[in-house]
N, C-alpha and C. Protein backbone atom coordinates (compact mmCIF):
# COMPACT_ATOMS: atom_id res chain seq x y z
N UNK A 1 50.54 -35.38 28.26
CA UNK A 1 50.49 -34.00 27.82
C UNK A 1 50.60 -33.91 26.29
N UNK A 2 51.55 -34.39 25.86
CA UNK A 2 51.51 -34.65 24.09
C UNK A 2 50.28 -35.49 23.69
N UNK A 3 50.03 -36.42 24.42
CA UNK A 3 49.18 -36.63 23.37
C UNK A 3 47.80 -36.13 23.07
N UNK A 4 47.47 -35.42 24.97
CA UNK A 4 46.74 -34.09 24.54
C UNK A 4 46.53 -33.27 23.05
N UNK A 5 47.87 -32.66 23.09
CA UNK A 5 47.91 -31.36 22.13
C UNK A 5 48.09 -32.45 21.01
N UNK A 6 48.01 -33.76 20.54
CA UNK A 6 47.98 -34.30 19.00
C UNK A 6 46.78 -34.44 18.89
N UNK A 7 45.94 -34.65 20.05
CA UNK A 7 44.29 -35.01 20.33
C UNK A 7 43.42 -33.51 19.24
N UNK A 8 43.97 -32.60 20.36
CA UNK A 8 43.35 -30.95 20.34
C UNK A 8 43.70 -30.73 18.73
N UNK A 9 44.66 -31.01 18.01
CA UNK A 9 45.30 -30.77 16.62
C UNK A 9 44.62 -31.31 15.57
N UNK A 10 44.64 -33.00 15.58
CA UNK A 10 43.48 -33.58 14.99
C UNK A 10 42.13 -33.25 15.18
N UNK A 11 41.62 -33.08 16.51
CA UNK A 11 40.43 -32.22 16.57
C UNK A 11 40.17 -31.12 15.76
N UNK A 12 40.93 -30.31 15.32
CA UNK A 12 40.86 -29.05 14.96
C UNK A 12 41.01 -29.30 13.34
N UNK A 13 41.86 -30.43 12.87
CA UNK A 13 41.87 -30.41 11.61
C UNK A 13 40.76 -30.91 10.92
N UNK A 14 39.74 -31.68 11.84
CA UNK A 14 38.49 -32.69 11.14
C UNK A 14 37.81 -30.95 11.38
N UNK A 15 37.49 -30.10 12.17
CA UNK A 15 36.46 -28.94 12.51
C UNK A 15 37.05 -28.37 10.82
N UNK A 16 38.05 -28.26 10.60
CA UNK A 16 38.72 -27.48 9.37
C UNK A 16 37.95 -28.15 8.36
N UNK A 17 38.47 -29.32 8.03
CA UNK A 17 38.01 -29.92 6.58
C UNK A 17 36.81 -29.97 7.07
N UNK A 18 35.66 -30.04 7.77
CA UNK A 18 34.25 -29.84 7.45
C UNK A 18 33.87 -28.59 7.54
N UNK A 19 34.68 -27.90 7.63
CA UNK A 19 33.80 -26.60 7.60
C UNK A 19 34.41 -25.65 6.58
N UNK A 20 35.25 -26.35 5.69
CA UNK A 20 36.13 -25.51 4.71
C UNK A 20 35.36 -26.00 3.40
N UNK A 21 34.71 -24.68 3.08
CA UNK A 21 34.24 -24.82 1.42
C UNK A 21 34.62 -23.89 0.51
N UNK A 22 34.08 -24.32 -1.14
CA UNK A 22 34.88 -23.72 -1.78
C UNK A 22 33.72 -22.18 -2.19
N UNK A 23 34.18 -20.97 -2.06
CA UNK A 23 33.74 -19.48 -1.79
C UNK A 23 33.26 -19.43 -2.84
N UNK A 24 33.28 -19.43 -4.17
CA UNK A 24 33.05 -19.73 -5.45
C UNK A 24 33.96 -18.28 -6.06
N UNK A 25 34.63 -18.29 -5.35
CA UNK A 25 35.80 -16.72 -5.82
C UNK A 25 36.18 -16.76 -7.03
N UNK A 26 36.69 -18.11 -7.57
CA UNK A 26 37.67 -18.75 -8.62
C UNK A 26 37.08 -17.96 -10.10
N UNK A 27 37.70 -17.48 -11.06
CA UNK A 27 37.56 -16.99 -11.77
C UNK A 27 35.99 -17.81 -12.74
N UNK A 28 35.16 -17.00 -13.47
CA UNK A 28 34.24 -17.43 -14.18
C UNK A 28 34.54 -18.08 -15.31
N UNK A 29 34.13 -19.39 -15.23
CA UNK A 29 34.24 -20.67 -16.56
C UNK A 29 33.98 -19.73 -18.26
N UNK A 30 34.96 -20.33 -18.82
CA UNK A 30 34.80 -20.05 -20.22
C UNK A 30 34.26 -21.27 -21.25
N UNK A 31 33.52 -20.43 -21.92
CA UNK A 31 32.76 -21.90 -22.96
C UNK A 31 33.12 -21.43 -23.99
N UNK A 32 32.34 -22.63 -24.98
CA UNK A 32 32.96 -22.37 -26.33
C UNK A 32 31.57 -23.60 -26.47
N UNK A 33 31.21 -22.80 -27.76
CA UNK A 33 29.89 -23.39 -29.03
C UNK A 33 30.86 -24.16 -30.26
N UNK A 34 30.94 -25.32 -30.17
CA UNK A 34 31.18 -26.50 -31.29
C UNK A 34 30.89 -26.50 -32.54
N UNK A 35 31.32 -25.48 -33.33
CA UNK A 35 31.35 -25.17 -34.83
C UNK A 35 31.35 -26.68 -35.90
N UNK A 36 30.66 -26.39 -36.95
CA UNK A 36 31.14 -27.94 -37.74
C UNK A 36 32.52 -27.94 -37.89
N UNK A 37 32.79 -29.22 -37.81
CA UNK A 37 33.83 -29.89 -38.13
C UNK A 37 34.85 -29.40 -37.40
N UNK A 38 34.81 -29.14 -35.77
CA UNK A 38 35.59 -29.16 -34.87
C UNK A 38 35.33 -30.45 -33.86
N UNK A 39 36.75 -31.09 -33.13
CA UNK A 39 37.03 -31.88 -32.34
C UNK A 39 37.37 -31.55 -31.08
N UNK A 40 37.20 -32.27 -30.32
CA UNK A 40 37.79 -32.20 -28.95
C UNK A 40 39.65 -31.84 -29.23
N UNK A 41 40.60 -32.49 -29.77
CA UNK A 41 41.77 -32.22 -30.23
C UNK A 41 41.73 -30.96 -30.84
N UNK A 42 41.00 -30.33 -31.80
CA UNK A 42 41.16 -29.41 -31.94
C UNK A 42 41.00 -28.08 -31.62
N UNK A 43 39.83 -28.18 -30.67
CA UNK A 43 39.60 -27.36 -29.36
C UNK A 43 40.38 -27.04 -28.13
N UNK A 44 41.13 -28.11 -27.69
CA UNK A 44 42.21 -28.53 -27.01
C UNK A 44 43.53 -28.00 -27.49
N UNK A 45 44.16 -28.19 -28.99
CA UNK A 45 44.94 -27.30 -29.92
C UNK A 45 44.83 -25.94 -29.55
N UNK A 46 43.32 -25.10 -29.58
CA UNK A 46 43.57 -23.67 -29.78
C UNK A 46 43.46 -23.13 -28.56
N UNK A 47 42.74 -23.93 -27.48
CA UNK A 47 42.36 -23.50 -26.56
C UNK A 47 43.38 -23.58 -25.05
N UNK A 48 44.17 -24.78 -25.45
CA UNK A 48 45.39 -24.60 -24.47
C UNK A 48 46.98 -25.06 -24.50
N UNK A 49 47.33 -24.59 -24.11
CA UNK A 49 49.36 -24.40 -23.98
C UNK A 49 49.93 -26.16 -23.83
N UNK A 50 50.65 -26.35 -24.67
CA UNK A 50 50.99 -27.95 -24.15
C UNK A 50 50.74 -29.40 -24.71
N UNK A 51 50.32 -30.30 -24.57
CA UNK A 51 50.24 -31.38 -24.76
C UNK A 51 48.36 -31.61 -24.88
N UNK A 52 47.81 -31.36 -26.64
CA UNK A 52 46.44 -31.49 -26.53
C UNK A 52 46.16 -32.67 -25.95
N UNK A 53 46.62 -33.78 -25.66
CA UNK A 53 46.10 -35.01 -24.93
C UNK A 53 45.34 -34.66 -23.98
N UNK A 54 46.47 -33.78 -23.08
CA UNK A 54 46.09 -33.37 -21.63
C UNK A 54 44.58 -32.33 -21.84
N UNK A 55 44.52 -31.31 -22.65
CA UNK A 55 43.46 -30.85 -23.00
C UNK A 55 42.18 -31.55 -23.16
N UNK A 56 42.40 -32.35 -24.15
CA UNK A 56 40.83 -33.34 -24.35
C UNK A 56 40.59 -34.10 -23.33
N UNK A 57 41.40 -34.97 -22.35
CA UNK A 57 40.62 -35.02 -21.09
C UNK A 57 39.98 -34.17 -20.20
N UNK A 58 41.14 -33.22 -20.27
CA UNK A 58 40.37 -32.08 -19.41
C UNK A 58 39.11 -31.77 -19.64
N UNK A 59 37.97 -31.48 -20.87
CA UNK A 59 37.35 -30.81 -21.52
C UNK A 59 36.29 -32.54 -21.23
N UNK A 60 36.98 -33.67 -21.67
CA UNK A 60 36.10 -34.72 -21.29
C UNK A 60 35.47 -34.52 -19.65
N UNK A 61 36.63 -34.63 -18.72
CA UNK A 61 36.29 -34.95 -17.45
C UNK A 61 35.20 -33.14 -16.95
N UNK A 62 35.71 -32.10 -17.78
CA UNK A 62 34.76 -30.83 -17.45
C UNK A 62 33.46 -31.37 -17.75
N UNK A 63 33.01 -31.84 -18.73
CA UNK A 63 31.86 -31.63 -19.62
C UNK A 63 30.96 -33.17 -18.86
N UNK A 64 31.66 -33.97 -18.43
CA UNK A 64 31.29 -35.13 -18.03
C UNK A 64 30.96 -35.71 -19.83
N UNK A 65 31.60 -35.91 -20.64
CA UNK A 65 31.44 -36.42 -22.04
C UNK A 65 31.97 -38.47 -21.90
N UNK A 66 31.53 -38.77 -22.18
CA UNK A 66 31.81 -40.75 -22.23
C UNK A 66 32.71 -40.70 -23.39
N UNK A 67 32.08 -40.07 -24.19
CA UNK A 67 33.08 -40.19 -25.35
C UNK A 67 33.89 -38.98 -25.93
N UNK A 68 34.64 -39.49 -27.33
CA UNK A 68 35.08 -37.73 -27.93
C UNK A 68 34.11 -37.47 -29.04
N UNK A 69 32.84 -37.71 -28.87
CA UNK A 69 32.08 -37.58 -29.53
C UNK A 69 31.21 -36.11 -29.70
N UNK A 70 31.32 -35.45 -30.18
CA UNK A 70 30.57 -33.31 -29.89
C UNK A 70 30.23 -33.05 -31.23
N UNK A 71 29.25 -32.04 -30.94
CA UNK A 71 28.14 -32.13 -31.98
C UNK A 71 28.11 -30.64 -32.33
N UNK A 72 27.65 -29.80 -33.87
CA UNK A 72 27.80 -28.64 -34.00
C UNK A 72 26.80 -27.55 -33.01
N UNK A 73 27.16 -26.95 -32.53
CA UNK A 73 25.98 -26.17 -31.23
C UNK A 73 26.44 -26.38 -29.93
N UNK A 74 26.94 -27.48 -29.46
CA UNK A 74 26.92 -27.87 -28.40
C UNK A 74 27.74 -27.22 -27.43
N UNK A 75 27.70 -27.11 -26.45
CA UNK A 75 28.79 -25.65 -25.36
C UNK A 75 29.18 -26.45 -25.04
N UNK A 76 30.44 -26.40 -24.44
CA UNK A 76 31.11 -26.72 -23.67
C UNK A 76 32.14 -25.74 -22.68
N UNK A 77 31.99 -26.64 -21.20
CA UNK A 77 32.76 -25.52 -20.36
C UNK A 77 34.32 -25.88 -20.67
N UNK A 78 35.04 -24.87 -20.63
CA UNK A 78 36.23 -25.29 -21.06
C UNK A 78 37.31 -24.80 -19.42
N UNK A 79 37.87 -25.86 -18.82
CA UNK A 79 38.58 -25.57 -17.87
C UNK A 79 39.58 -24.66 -17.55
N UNK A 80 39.47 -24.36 -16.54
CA UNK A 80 40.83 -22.67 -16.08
C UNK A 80 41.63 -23.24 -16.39
């Protein structure tokens, strides 16, 4: 009988995670155009609360960037 209802539970949690997507509710991405002689650090500086380290990855792993390499013009999405 238990191991029924662990059967029916796991059943129900694989139906969940495949059928659970994301609604696209989440608030709309903010960008920002790469002025001369701005950095990832310094974008990271104005743009969020804390430890810019944590910022310039963030902004790396958003942008899919290899390097900290950004160019004047260039957008970038900047993470919630």
């Amino acid at each position: 009988m238990f191991g029924r209802i662990v059967i029916v539970v796991l059943v129900a949690l694989l139906v969940w995670a495949v059928l659970a997507r994301d609604t696209g509710a989440g608030p709309n991405p903010r960008h920002h155009t790469v002025r001369p002689g701005e950095t990832l650090w310094s974008i990271a500086v104005a743009s969020y609360a804390g430890d810019p380290r944590e910022g310039v990855w963030e902004l790396r792993e958003r942008n899919d960037l290899d390097s900290a390499v950004i160019v004047p013009a260039q957008v970038l999405v900047l993470p919630a």
